[in-house]
N, C-alpha and C. Protein backbone atom coordinates (compact mmCIF):
# COMPACT_ATOMS: atom_id res chain seq x y z
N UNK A 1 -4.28 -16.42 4.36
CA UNK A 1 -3.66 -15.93 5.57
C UNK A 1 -2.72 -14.78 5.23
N UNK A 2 -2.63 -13.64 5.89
CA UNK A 2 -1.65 -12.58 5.62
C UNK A 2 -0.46 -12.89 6.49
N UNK A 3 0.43 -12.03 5.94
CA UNK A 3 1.83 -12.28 6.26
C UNK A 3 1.78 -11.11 7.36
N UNK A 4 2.64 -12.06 8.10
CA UNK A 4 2.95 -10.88 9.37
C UNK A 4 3.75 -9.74 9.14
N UNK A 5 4.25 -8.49 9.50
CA UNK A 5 5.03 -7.66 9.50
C UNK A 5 6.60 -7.89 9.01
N UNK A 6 7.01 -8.93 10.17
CA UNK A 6 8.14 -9.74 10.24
C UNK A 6 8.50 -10.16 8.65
N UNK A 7 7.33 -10.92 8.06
CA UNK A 7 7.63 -11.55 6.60
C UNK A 7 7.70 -10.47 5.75
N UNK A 8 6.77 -9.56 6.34
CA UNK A 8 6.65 -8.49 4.48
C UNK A 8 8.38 -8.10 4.59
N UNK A 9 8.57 -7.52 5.95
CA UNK A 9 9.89 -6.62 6.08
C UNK A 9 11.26 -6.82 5.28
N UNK A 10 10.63 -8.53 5.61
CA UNK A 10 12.13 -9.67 5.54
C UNK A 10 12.16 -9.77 3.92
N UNK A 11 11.22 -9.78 3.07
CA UNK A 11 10.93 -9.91 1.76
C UNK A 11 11.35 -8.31 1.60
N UNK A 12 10.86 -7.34 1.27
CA UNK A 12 11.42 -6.20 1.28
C UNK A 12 12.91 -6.00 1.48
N UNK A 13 13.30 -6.80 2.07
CA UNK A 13 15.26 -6.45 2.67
C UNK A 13 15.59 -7.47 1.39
N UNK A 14 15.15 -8.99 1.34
CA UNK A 14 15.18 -9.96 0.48
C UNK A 14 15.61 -9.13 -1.42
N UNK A 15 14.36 -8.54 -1.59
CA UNK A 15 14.22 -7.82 -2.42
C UNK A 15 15.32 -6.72 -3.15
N UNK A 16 15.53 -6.23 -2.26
CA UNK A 16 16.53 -5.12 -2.08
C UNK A 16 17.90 -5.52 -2.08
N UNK A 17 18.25 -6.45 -1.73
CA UNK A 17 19.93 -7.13 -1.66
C UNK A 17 19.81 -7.79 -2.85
N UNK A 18 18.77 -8.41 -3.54
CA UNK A 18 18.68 -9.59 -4.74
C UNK A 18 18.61 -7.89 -5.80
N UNK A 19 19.03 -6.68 -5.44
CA UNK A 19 19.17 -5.99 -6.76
C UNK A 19 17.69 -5.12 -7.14
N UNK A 20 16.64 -5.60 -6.56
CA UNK A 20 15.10 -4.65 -6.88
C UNK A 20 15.24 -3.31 -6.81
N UNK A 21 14.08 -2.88 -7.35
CA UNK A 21 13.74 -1.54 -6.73
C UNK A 21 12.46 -2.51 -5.76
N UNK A 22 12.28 -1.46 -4.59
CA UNK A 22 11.00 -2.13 -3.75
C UNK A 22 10.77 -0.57 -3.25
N UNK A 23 9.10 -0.49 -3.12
CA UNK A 23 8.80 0.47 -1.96
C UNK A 23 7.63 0.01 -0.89
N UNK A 24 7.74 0.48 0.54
CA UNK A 24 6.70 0.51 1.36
C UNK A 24 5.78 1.13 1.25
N UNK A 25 4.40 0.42 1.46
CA UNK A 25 3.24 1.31 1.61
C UNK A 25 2.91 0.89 3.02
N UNK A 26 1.94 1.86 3.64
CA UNK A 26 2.07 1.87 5.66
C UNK A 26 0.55 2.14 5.77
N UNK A 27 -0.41 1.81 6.07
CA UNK A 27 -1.56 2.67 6.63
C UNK A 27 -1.25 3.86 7.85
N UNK A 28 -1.34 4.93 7.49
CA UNK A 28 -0.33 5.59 8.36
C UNK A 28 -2.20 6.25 9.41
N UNK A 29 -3.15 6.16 8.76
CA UNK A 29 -4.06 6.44 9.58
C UNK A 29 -5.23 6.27 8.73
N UNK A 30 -6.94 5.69 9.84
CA UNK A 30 -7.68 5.60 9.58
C UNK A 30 -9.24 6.29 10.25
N UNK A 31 -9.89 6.09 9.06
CA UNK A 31 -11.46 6.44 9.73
C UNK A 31 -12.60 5.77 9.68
N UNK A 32 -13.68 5.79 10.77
CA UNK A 32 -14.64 4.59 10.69
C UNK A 32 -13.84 3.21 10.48
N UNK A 33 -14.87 2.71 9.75
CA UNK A 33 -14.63 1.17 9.49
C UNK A 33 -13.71 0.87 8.19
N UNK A 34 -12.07 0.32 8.32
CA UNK A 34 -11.11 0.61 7.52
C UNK A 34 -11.03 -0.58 7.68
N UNK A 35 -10.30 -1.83 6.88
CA UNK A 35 -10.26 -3.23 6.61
C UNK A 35 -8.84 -3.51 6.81
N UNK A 36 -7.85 -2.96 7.29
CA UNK A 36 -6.98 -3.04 7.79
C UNK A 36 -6.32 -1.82 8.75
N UNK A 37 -5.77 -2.14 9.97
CA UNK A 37 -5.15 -0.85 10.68
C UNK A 37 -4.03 -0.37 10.27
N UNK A 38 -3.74 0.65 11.49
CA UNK A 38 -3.11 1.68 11.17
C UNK A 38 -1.79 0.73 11.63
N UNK A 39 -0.62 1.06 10.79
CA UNK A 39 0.66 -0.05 10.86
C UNK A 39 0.75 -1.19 9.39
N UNK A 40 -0.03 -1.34 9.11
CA UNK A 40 -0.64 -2.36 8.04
C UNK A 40 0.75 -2.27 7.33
N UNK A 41 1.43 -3.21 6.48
CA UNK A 41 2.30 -2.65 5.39
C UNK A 41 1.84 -3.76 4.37
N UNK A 42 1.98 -3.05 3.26
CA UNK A 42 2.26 -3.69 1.75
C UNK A 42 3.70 -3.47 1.29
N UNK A 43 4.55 -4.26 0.45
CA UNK A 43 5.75 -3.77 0.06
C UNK A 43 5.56 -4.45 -1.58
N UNK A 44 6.57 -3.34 -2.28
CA UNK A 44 6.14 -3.90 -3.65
C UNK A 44 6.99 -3.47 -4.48
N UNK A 45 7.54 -4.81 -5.55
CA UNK A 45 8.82 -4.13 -6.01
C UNK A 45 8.69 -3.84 -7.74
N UNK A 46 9.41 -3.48 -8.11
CA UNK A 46 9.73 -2.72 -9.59
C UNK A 46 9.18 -3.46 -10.67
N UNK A 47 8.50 -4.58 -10.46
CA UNK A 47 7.56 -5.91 -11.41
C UNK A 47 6.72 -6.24 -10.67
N UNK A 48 5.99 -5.22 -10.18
CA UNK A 48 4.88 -5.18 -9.30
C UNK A 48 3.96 -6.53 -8.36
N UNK A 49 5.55 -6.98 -7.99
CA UNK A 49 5.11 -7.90 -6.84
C UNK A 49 4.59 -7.56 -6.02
N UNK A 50 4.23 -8.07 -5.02
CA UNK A 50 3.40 -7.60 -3.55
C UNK A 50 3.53 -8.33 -2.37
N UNK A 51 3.62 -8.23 -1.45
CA UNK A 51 3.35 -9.03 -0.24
C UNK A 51 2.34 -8.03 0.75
N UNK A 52 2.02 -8.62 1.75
CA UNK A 52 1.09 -7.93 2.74
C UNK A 52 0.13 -7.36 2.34
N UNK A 53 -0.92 -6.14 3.31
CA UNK A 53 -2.05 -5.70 2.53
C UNK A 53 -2.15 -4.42 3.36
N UNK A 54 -2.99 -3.95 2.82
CA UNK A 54 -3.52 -2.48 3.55
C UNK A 54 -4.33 -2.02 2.88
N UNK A 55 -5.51 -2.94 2.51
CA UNK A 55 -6.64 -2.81 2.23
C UNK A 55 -7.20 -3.91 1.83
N UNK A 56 -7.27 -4.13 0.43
CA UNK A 56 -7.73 -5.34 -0.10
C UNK A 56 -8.74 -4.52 -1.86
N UNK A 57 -9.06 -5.82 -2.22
CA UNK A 57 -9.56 -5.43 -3.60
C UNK A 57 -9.26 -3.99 -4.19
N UNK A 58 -10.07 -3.14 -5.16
CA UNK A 58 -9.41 -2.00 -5.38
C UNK A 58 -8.61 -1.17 -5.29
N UNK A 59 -8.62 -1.22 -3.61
CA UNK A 59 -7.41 -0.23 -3.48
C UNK A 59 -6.25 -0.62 -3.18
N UNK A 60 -6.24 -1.62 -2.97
CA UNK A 60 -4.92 -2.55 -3.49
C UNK A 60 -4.10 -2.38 -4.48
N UNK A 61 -5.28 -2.68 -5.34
CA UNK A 61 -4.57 -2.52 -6.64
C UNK A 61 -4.15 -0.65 -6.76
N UNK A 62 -4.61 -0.11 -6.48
CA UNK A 62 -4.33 1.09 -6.86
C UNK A 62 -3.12 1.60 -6.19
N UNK A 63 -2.97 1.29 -4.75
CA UNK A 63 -1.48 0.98 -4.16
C UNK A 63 -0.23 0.68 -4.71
N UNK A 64 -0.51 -0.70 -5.51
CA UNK A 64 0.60 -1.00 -6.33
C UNK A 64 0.82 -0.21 -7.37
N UNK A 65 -0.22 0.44 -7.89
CA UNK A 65 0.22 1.68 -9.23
C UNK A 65 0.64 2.50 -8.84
N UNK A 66 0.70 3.15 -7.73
CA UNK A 66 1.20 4.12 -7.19
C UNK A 66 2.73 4.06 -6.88
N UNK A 67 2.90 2.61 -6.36
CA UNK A 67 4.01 2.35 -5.53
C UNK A 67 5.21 2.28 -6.76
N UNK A 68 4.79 1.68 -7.78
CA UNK A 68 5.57 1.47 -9.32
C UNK A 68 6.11 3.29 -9.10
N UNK A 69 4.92 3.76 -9.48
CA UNK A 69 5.59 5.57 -9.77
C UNK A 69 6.49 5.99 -8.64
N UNK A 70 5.82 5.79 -7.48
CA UNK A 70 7.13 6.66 -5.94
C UNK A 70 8.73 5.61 -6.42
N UNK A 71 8.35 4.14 -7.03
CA UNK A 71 9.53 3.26 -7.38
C UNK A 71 10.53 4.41 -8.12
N UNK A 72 9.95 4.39 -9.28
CA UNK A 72 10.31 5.34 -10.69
C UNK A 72 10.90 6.64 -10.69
N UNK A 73 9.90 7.57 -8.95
CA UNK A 73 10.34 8.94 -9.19
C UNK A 73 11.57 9.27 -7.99
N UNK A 74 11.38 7.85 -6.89
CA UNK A 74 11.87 8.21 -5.91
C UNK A 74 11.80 9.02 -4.69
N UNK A 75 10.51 9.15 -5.04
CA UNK A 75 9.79 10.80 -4.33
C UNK A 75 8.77 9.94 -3.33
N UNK A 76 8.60 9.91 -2.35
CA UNK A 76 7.66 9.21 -1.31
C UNK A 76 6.27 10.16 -1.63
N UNK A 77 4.94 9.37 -1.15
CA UNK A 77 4.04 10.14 -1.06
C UNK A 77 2.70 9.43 -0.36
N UNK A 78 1.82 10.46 -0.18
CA UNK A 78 0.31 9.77 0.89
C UNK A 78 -0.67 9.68 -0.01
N UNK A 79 -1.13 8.96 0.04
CA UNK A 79 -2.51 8.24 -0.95
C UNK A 79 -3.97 8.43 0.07
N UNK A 80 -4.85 8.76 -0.25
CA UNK A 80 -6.02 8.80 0.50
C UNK A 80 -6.99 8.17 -0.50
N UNK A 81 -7.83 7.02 0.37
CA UNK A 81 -9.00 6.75 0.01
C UNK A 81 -10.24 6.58 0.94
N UNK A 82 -11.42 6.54 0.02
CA UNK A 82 -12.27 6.87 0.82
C UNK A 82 -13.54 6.68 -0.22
N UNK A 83 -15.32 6.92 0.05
CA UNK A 83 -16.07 6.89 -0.31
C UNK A 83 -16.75 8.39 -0.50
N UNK A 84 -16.34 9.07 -1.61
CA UNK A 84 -17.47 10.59 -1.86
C UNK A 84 -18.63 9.67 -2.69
N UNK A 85 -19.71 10.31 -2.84
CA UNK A 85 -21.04 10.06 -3.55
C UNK A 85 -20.84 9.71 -4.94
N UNK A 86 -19.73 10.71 -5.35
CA UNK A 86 -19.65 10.56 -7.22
C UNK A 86 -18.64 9.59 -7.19
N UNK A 87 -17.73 9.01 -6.31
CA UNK A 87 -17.21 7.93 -6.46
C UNK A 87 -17.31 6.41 -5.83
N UNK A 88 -18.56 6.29 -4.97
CA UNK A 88 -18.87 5.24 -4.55
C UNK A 88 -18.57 4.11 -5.22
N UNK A 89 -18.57 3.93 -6.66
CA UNK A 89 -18.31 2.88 -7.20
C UNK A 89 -17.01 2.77 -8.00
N UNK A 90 -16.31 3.57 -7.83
CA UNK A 90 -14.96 3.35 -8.35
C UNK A 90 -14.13 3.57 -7.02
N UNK A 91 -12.56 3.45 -7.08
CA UNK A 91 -11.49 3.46 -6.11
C UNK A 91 -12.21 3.79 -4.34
N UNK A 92 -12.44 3.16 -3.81
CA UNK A 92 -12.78 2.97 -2.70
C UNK A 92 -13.24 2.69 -1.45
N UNK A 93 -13.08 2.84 -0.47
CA UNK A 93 -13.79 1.92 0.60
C UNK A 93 -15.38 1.82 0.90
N UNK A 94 -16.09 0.46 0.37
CA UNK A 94 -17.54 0.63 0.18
C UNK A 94 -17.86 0.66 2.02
N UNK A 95 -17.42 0.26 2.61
CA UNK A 95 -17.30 0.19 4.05
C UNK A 95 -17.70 1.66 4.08
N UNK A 96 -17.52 2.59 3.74
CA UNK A 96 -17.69 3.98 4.35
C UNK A 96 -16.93 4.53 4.78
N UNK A 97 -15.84 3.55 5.61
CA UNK A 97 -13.95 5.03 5.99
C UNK A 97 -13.08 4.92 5.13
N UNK A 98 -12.49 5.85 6.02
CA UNK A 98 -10.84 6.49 4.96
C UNK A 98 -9.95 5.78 5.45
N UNK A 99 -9.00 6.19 4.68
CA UNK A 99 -7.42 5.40 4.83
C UNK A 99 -6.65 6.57 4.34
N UNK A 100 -5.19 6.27 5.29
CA UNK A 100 -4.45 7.58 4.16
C UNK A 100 -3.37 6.36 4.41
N UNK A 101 -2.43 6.23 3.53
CA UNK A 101 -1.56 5.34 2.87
C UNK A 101 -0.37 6.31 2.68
N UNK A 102 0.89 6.34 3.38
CA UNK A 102 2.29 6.42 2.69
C UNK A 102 3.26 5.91 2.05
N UNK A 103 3.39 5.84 1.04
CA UNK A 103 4.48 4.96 0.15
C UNK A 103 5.64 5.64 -0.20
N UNK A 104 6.53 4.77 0.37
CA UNK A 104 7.94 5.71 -0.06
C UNK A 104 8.66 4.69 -0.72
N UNK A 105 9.92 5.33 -0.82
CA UNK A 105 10.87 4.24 -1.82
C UNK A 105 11.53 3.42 -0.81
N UNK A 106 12.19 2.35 -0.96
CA UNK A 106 13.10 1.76 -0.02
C UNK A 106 14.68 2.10 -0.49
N UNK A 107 15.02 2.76 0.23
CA UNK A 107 16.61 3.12 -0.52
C UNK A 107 17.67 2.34 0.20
């Protein structure tokens, strides 16, 4: 079962007062058939915990690598995934749509 909005948020604030680094990731927009909507959050802190989702398998994971670095640089940024031909089988949605993903820091 995924966590509602309410929980990721509350873990994220949780996070952040107990001393973390944490950042948000958002599905900030999608195309075709995307496995989570637009609003979605993941939050994820500096020992690459996680709560929530905004995607699932691969790009999940690739979320959280990302989210470690915007942690690290402090610098927010948009992630896009998706299915080109030469990458069908690595980082992306076998479904066929895109996602664009913002992850910023939580300050």
């Amino acid at each position: 079962m995924l966590a509602t909005d309410d929980e990721i948020l509350r873990q994220a604030e949780a996070w952040k007062r107990g001393g973390r680094n944490v950042a948000i990731a958002t599905v900030v927009e999608t195309w075709g058939s995307a496995p989570r909507p637009v609003g979605s959050h993941l939050v994820i802190d500096g020992e690459g915990n996680f709560l929530g989702s905004v995607s699932g398998g691969c790009v999940e994971g690739a979320v959280v690598t990302e989210a470690l670095d915007v942690i690290e640089s402090a610098k927010p940024r948009i992630l896009e995934f998706g299915v080109a031909d030469e990458t069908a089988w690595q980082v992306g949605l076998s479904c066929g749509g895109r996602i664009k993903v913002y992850v910023e820091p939580l300050e």
